[in-house]
Protein backbone atom coordinates (compact mmCIF):
# COMPACT_ATOMS: atom_id res chain seq x y z
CA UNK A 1 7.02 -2.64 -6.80
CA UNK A 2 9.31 -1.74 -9.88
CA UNK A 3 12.54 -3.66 -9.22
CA UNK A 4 15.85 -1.03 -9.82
CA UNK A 5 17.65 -1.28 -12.63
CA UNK A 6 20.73 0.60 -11.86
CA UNK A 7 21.91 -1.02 -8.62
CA UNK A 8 24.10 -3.91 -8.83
CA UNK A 9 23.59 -4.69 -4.83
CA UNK A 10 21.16 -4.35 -2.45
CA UNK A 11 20.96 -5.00 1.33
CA UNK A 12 24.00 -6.45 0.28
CA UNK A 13 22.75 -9.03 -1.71
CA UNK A 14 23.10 -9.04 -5.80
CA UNK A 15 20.21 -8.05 -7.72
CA UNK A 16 18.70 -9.09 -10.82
CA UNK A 17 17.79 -7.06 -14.47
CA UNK A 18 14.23 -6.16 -15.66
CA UNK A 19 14.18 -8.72 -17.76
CA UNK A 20 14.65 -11.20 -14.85
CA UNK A 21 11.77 -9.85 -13.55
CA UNK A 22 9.66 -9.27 -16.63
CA UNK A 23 9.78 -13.51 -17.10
CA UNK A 24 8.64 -13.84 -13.68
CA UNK A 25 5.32 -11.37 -13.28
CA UNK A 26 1.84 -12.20 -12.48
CA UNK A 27 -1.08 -10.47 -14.06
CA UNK A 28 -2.02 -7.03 -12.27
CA UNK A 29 -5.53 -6.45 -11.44
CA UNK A 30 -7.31 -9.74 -11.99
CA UNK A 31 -8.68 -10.40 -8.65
CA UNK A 32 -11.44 -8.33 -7.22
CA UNK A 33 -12.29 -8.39 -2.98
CA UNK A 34 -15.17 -10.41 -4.17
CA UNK A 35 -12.92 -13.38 -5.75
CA UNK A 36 -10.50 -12.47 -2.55
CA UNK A 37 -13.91 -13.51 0.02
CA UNK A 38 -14.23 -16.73 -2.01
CA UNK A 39 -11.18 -17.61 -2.50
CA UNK A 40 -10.66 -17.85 1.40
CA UNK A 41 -13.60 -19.67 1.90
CA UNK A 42 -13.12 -22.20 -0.85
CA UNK A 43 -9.75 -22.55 1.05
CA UNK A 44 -11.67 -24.39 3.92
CA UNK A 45 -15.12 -24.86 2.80
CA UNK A 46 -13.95 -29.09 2.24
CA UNK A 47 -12.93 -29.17 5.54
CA UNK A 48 -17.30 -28.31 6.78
CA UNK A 49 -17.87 -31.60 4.84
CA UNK A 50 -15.44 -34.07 6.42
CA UNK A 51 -12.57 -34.55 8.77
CA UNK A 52 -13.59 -32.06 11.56
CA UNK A 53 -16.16 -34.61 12.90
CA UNK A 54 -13.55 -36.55 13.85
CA UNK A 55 -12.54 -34.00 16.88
CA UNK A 56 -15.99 -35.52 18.71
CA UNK A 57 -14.50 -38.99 18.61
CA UNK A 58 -11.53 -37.57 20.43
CA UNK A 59 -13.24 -35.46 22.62
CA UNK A 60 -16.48 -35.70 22.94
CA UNK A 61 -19.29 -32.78 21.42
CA UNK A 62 -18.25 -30.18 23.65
CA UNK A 63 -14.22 -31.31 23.44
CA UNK A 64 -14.94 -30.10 19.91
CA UNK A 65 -17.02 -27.38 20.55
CA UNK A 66 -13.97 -25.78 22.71
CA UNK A 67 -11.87 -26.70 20.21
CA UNK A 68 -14.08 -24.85 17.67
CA UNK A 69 -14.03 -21.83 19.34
CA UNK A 70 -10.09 -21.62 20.49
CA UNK A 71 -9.31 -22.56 17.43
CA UNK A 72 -11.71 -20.07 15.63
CA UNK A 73 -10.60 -17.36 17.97
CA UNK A 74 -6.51 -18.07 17.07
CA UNK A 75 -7.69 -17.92 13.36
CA UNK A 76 -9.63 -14.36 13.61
CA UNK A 77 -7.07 -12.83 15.84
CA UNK A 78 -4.51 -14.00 13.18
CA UNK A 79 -6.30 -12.80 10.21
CA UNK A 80 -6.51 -9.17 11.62
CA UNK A 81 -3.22 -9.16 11.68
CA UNK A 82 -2.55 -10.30 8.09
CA UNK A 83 -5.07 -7.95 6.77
CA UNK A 84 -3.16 -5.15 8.31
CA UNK A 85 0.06 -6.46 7.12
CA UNK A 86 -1.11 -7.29 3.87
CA UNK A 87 -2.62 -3.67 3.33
CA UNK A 88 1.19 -2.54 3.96
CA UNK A 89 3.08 -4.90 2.04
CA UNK A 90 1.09 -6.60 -1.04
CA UNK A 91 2.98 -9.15 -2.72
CA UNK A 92 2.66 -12.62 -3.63
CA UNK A 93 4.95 -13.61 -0.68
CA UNK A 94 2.43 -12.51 1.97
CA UNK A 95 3.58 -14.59 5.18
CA UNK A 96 7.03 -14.84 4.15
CA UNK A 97 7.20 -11.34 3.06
CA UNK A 98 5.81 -10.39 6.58
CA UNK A 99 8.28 -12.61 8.33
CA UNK A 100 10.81 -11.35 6.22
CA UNK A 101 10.79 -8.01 6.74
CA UNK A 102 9.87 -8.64 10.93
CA UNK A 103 12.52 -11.10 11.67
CA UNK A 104 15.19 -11.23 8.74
CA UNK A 105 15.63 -13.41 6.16
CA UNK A 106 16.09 -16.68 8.32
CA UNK A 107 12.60 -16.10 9.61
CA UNK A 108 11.31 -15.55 6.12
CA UNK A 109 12.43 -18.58 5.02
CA UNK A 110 10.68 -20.41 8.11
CA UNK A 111 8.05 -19.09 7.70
CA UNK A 112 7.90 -19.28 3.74
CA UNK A 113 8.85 -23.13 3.88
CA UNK A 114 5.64 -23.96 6.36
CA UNK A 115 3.67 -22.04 4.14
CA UNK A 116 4.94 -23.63 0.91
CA UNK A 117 4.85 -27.36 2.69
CA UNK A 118 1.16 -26.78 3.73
CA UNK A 119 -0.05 -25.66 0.49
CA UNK A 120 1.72 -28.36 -0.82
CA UNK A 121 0.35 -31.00 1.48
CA UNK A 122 -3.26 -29.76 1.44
CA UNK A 123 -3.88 -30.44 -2.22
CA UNK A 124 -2.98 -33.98 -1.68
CA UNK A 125 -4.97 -34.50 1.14
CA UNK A 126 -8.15 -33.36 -0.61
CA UNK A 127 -7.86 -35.06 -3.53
CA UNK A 128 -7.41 -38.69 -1.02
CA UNK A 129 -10.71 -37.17 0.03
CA UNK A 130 -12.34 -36.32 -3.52
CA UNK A 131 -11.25 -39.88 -4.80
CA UNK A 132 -12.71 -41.42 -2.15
CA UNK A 133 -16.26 -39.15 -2.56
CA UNK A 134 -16.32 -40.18 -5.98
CA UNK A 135 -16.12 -43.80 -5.57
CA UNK A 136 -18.70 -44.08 -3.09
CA UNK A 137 -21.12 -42.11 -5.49
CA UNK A 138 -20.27 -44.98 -8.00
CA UNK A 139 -19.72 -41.55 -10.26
CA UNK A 140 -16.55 -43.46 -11.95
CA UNK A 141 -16.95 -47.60 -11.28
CA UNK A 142 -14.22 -49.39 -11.29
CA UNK A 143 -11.85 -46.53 -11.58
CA UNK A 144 -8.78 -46.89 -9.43
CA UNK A 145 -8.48 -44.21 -6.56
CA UNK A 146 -4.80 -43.20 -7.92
CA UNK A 147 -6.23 -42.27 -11.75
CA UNK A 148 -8.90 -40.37 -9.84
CA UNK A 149 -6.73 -38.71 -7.48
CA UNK A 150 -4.26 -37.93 -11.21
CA UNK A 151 -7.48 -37.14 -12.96
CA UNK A 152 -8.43 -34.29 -10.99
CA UNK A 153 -3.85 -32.71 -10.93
CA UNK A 154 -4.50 -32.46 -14.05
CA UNK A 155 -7.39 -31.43 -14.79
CA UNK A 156 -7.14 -28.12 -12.29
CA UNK A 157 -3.56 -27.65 -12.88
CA UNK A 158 -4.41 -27.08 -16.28
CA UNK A 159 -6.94 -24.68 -15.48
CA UNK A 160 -4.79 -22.76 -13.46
CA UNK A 161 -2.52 -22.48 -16.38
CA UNK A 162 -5.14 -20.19 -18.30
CA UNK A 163 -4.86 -17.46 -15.51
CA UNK A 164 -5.55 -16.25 -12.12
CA UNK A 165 -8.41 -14.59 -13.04
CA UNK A 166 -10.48 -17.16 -15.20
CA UNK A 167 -9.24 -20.00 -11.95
CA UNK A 168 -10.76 -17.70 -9.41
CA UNK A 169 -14.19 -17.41 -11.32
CA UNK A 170 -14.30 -20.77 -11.84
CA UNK A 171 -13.69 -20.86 -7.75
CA UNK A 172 -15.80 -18.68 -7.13
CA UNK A 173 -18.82 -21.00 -9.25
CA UNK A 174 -17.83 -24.16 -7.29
CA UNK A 175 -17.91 -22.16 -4.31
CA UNK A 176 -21.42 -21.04 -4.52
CA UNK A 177 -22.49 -24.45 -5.52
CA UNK A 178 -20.85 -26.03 -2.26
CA UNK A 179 -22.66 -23.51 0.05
CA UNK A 180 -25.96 -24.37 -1.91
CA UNK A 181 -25.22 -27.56 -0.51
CA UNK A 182 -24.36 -26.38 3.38
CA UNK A 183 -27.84 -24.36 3.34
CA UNK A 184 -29.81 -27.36 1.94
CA UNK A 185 -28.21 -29.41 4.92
CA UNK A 186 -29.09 -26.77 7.30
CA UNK A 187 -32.35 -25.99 6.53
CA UNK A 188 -32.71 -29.93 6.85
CA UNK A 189 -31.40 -31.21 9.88
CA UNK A 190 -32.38 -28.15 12.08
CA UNK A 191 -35.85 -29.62 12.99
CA UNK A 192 -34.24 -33.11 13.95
CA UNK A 193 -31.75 -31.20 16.53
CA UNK A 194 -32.23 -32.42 20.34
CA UNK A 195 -30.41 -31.09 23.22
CA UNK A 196 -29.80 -34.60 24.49
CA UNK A 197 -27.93 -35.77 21.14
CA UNK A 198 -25.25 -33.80 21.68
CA UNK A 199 -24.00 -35.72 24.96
CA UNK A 200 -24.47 -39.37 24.21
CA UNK A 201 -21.01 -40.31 24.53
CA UNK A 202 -20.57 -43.01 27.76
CA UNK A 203 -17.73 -41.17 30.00
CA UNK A 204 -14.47 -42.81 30.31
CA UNK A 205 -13.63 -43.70 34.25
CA UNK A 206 -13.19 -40.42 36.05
CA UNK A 207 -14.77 -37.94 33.33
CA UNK A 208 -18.74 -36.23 32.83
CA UNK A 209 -20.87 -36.47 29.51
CA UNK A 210 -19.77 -33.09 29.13
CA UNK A 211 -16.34 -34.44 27.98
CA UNK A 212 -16.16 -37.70 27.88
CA UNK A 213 -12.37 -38.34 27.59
CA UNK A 214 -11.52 -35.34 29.93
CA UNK A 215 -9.18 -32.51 28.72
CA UNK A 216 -7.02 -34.42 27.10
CA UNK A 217 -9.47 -35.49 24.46
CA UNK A 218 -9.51 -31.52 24.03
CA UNK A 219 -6.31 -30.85 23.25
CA UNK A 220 -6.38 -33.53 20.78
CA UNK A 221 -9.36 -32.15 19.55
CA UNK A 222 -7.97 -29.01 18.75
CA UNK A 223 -6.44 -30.01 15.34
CA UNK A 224 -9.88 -30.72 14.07
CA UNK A 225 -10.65 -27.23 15.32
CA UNK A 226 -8.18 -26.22 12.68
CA UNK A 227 -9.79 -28.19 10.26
CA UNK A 228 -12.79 -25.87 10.06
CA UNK A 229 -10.81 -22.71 8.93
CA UNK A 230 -6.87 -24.20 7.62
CA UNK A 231 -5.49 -22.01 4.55
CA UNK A 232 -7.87 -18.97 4.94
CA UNK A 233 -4.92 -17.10 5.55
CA UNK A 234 -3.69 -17.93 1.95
CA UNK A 235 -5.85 -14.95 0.74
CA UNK A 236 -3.11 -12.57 1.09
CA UNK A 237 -0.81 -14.66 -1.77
CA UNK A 238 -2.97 -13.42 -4.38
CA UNK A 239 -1.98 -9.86 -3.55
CA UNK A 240 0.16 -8.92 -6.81
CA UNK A 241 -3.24 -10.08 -9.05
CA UNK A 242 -5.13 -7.45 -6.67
CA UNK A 243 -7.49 -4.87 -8.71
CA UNK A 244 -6.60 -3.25 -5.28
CA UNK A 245 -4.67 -4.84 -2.67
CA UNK A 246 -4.90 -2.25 -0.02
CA UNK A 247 -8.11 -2.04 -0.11
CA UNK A 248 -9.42 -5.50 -1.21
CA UNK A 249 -7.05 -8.14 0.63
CA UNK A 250 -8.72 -6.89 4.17
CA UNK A 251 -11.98 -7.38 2.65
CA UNK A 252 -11.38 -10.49 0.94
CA UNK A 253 -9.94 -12.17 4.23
CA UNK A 254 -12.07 -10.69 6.87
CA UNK A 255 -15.25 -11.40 4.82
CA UNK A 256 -14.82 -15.22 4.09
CA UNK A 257 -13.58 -15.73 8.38
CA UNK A 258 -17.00 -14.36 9.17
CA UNK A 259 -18.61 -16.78 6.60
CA UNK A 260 -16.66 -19.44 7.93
CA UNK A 261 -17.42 -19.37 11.59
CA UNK A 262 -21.21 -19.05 10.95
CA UNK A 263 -20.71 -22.72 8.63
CA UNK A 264 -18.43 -24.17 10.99
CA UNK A 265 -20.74 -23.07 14.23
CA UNK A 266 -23.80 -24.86 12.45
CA UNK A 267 -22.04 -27.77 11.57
CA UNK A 268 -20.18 -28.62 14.23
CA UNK A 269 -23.88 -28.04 16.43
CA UNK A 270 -26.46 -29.46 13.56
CA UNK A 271 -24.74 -32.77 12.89
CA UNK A 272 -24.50 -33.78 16.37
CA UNK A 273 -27.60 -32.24 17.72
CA UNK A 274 -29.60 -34.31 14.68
CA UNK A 275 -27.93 -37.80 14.56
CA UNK A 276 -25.91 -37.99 17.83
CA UNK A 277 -22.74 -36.74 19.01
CA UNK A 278 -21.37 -40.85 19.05
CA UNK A 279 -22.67 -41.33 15.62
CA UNK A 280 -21.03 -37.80 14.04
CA UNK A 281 -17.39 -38.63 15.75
CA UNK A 282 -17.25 -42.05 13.36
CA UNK A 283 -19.10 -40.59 10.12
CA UNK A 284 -16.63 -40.96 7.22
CA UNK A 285 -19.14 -38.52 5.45
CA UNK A 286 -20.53 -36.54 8.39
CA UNK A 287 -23.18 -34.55 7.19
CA UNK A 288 -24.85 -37.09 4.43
CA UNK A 289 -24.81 -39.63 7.01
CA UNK A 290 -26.41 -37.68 9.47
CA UNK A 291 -29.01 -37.12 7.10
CA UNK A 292 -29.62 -40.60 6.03
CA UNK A 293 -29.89 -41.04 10.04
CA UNK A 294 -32.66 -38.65 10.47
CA UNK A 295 -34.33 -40.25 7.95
CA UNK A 296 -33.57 -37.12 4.95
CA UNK A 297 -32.55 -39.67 2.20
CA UNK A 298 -33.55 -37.66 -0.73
CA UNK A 299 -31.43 -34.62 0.76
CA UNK A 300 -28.74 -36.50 1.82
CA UNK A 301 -28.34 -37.70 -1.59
CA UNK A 302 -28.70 -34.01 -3.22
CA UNK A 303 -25.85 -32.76 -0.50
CA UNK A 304 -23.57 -36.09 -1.41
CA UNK A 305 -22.92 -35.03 -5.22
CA UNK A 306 -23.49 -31.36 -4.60
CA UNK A 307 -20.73 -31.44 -1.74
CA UNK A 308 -18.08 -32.88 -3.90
CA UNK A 309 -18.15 -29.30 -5.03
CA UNK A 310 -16.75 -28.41 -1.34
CA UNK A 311 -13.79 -30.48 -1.83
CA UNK A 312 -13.29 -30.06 -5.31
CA UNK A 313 -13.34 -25.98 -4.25
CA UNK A 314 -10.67 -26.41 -1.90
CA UNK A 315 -8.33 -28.80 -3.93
CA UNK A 316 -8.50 -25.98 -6.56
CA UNK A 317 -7.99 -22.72 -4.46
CA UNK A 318 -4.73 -24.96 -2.18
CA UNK A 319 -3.30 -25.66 -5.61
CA UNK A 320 -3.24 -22.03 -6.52
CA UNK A 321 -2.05 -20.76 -3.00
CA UNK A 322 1.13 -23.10 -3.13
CA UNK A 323 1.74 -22.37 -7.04
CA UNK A 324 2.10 -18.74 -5.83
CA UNK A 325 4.14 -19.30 -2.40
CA UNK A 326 6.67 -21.13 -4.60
CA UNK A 327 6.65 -18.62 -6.74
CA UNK A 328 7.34 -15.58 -4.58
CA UNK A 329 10.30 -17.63 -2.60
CA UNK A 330 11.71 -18.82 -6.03
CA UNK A 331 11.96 -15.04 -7.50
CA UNK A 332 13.38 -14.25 -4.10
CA UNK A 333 16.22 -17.25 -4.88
CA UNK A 334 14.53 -19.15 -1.48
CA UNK A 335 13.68 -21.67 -4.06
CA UNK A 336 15.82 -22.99 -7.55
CA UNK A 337 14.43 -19.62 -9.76
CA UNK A 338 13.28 -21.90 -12.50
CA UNK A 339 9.94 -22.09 -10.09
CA UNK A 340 9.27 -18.72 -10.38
CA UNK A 341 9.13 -18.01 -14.34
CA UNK A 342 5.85 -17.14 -15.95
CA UNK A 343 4.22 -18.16 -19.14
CA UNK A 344 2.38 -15.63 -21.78
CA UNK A 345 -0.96 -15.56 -19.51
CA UNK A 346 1.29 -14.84 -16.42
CA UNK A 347 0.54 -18.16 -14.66
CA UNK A 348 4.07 -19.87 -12.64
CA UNK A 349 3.54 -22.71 -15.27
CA UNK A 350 6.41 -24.72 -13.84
CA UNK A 351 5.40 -24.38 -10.34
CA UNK A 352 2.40 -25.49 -10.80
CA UNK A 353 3.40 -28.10 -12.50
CA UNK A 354 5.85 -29.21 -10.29
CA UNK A 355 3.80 -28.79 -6.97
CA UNK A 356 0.82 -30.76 -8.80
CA UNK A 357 3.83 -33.19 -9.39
CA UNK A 358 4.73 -33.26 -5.39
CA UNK A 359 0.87 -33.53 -4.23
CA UNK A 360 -0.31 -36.43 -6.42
CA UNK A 361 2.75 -38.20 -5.90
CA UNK A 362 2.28 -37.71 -1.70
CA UNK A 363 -1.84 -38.54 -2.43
CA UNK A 364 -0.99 -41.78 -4.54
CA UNK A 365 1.80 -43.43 -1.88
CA UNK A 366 0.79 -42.59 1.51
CA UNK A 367 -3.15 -43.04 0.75
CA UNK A 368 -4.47 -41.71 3.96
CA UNK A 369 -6.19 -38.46 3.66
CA UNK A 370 -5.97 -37.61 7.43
CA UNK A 371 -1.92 -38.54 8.02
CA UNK A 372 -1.62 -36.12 5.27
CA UNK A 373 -3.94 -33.46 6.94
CA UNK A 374 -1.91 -33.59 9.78
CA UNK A 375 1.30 -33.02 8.61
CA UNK A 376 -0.21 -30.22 6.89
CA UNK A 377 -1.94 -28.33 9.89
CA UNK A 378 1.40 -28.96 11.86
CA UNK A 379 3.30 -27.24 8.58
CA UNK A 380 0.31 -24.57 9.12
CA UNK A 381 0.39 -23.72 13.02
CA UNK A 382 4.41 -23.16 12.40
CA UNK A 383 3.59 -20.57 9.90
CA UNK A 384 0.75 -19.01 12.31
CA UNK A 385 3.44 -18.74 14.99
CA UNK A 386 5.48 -17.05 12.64
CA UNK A 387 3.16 -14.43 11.02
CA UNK A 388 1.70 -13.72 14.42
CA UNK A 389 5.10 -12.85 15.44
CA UNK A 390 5.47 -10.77 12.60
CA UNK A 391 3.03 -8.56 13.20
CA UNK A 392 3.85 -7.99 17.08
CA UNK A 393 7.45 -6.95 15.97
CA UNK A 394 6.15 -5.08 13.54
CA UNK A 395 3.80 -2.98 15.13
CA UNK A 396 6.37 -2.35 17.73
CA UNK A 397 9.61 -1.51 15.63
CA UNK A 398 8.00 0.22 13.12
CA UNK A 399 4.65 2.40 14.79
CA UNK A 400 4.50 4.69 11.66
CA UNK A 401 4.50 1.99 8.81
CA UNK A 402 1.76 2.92 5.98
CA UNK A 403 -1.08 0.40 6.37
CA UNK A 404 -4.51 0.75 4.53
CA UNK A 405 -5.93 -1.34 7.40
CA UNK A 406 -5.29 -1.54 11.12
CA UNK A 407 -6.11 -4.51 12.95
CA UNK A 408 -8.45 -3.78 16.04
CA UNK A 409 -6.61 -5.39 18.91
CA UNK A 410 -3.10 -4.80 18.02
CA UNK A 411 -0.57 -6.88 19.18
CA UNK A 412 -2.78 -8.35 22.23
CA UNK A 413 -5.14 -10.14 19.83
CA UNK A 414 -2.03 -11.52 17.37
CA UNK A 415 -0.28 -12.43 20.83
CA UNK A 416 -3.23 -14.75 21.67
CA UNK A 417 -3.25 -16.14 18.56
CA UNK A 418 0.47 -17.02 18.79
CA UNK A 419 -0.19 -18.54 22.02
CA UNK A 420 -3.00 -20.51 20.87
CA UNK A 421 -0.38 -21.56 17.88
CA UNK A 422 2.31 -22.64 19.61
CA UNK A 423 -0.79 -25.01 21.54
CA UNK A 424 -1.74 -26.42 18.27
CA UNK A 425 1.53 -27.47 17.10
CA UNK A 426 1.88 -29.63 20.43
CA UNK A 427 -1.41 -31.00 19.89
CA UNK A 428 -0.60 -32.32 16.04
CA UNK A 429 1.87 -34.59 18.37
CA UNK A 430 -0.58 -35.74 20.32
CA UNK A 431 -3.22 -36.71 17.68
CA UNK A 432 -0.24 -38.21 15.17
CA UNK A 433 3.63 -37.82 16.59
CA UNK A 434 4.94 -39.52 13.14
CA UNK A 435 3.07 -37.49 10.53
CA UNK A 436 3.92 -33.83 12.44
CA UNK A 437 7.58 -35.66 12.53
CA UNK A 438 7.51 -36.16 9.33
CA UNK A 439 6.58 -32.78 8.29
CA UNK A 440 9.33 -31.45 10.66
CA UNK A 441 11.97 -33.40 8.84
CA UNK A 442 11.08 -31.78 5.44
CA UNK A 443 11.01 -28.03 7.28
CA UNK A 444 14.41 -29.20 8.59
CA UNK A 445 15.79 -30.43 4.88
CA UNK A 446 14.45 -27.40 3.26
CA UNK A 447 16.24 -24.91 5.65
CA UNK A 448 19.77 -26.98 5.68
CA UNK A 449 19.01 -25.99 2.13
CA UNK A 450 18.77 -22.40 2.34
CA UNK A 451 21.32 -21.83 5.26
CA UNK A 452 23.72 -24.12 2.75
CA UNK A 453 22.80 -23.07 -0.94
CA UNK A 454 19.93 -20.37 -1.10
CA UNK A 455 20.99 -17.71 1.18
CA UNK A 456 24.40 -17.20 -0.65
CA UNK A 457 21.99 -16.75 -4.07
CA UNK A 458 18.96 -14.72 -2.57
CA UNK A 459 17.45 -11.66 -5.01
CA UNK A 460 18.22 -8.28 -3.43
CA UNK A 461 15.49 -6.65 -5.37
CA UNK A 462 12.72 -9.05 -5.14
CA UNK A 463 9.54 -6.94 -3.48
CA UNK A 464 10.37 -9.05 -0.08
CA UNK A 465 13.62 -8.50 -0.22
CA UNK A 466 13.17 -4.54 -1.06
CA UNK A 467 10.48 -3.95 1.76
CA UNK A 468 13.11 -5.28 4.42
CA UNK A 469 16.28 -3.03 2.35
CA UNK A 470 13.71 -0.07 2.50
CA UNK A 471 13.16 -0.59 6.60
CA UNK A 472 17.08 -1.12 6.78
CA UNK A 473 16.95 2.56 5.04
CA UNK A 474 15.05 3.97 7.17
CA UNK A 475 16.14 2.77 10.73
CA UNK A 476 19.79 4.12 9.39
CA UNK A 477 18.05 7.90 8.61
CA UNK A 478 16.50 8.17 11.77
């Protein structure tokens, strides 16, 4: 949208000139639906390597199964929505701009802050991950975990300075060579699967095979459930470097969750059915290990170093999703509007540089990859409760809105999935009460911020802002 240059207030808030907005603009047109698809599965493809196994341990293979499935079924429900909304509203802000326009500006900046804290978190969490990948290849001996873990900010940071569209290619090529890696584990374990593998967990005292550690151990299962598709529903935040966003951001989204569920399904059933359901729960590297248990040395040691790709695709696409969530809330004035101010290739240079900053700090102190994950899925299921909710009010207070997409479903799907949200953020307490506490603390900090400083300094023109002044129009015609 072309910001106004001839209105000095807005929605009653101030605006900005052209030239505020000409220092903070992203490059039009350098994403296609194609770079959208694998963008949202590099998102999550990291988490098909590690972490989800984990979910067994806690409750048993069909505990995670369940989990797999509810889970899966909050995240597809969810996604329809945001493809609709996306289709009607595409800019940069994408959950917050939803939110913002649904519920008002305190809802936007909910929702915006979970958004911005899991895309913060997530980077950090992988790279804990990578460092600890890279190590036990011996690729770097002797190498301390923390130079890694900077090696790697900098590194992709950097590339992500050149541009959204030369990042996204290079996504896109890590990507491909991570699912290279999935298919070579498929195609290897399938004729090692057994029925009987998949329920060799010993029952605790009043609970079956079939879950071991009763329902309980499913509802702490569930966050691992999340595991398997967390930040897909960042595609949307590349909207404003959309060849076509109407078109392309439905695409992009709805093709990588059908990717994803077929990888996650085989996964989650392959590495138990091969190796065991007891040994998969404790695997620090799931599916290598499982390999080396079935006796597939030689391919577990082809999908070791060609899986680092898997994390290495996710680090890079989280650290673009929060560069642009900080972004959008900055030129909004959510954030200090420094963030938001773009370099000659149209990158948020200081963003990224300051969110890098953030993650490797957060990777280097607290160490432990899965506190971090955590506090990032708890960050995550607030913003799912949000955006759900934002597309229920939506459809109902404004029917007529233009949308290039329409979510089959409607507001019963997105109403499940808010259910199933508001089940996931009680079940980060039960896996890890002081990590989702944590996380709650900083959501609480960063909106004493806005209802003290930020909301007094907010952008009137800003595209979120004008979407929401442009509703505001129209409820007063009619």
């Amino acid at each position: 949208m072309t910001p106004p240059s001839d209105v000095a207030v807005l929605n009653g808030v101030k605006t900005e000139s052209r030239e505020y907005f000409e220092r903070r603009s992203l490059k039009k047109g350098a994403v296609s639906w194609v770079l959208l698809m694998s963008l949202g599965i590099a998102y999550v493809v990291s988490g098909d390597f590690s972490g989800w196994n984990f979910g067994i341990a806690h409750g048993g293979w069909l505990g995670m199964v369940i989990a797999f499935v509810v889970m899966g079924a909050m995240y597809l429900f969810m996604v329809l929505g945001l493809a609709e909304m996306s289709s009607a509203m595409p800019t940069a802000g994408a959950g917050y701009g939803f939110a913002r326009r649904a519920m008002g500006r305190v809802g936007g900046a909910l929702t915006g802050f979970a958004i911005l804290i899991e895309y913060t978190i997530c980077p950090a969490a992988i790279s804990t991950f990578i460092a600890s990948y890279v190590q036990a290849l011996n690729l770097l001996p002797g190498v301390p975990a923390e130079a890694i873990i900077a090696f790697f900010f900098i590194v992709f940071v950097g590339i992500h300075l050149l541009g959204a569209g030369e990042a996204l290619k290079i996504v896109f090529g890590i990507t491909a060579i991570a699912m290279v890696a999935l298919v070579a584990f498929f195609v290897g374990m399938a004729p090692h699967f057994e029925a009987a593998n998949l329920f060799d967990i010993a029952p605790t005292a009043g609970n079956s095979v079939w879950l071991p550690f009763g329902f309980e151990g499913v509802l702490a299962a569930l966050p691992f459930g999340v595991w398997l598709f967390l930040a897909i529903e960042g595609v949307p935040l590349a909207a404003e470097e959309s060849a076509n966003p109407k078109r392309d951001l439905p695409r992009g989204i709805l093709g990588a969750i059908g990717v994803l569920m077929l990888t996650g399904a085989l996964v989650v059933v392959l590495t138990a059915g091969g190796a065991g359901a007891l040994f998969a729960g404790e695997a620090g590297a799931p599916l290598v290990d499982a390999l080396n248990e079935v006796g597939e040395g030689s391919l577990a040691v082809f999908v070791n170093y060609v899986g680092l790709a898997g994390l290495v695709a996710s680090f890079f696409s989280t650290v673009f999703s929060g560069s642009r969530q900080a972004f959008a809330l900055s030129r909004a004035g959510y954030l200090p509007k420094f963030l938001s101010i773009t370099g000659s290739r149209k990158t948020p240079y200081i963003a990224l540089l300051v969110l890098g900053s953030i993650g490797f700090i957060l990777a280097a102190f607290v160490g432990h990859g899965d506190i971090l994950l955590n506090m990032a899925v708890f960050a995550a299921c607030v913003s799912y409760a949000m955006m759900n909710l934002s597309h229920i009010i939506l459809r109902k207070k404004e029917p007529n809105m233009e949308r290039g997409f329409v979510a089959p479903g409607g507001v019963v799907l997105t109403g499940i999935s808010f259910a199933l949200s508001l089940v996931a953020i009680v079940s980060t307490f039960v896996v890890d009460s002081f990590a989702a506490g944590c996380t709650l603390v900083v959501m609480v900090v960063l909106m004493a911020y806005f209802f003290l400083y930020s909301r007094k300094h907010l952008v009137g023109n800003a595209p979120e802002e004008e979407f929401a002044a442009l509703q505001a129009a129209e409820s007063e015609l009619k």
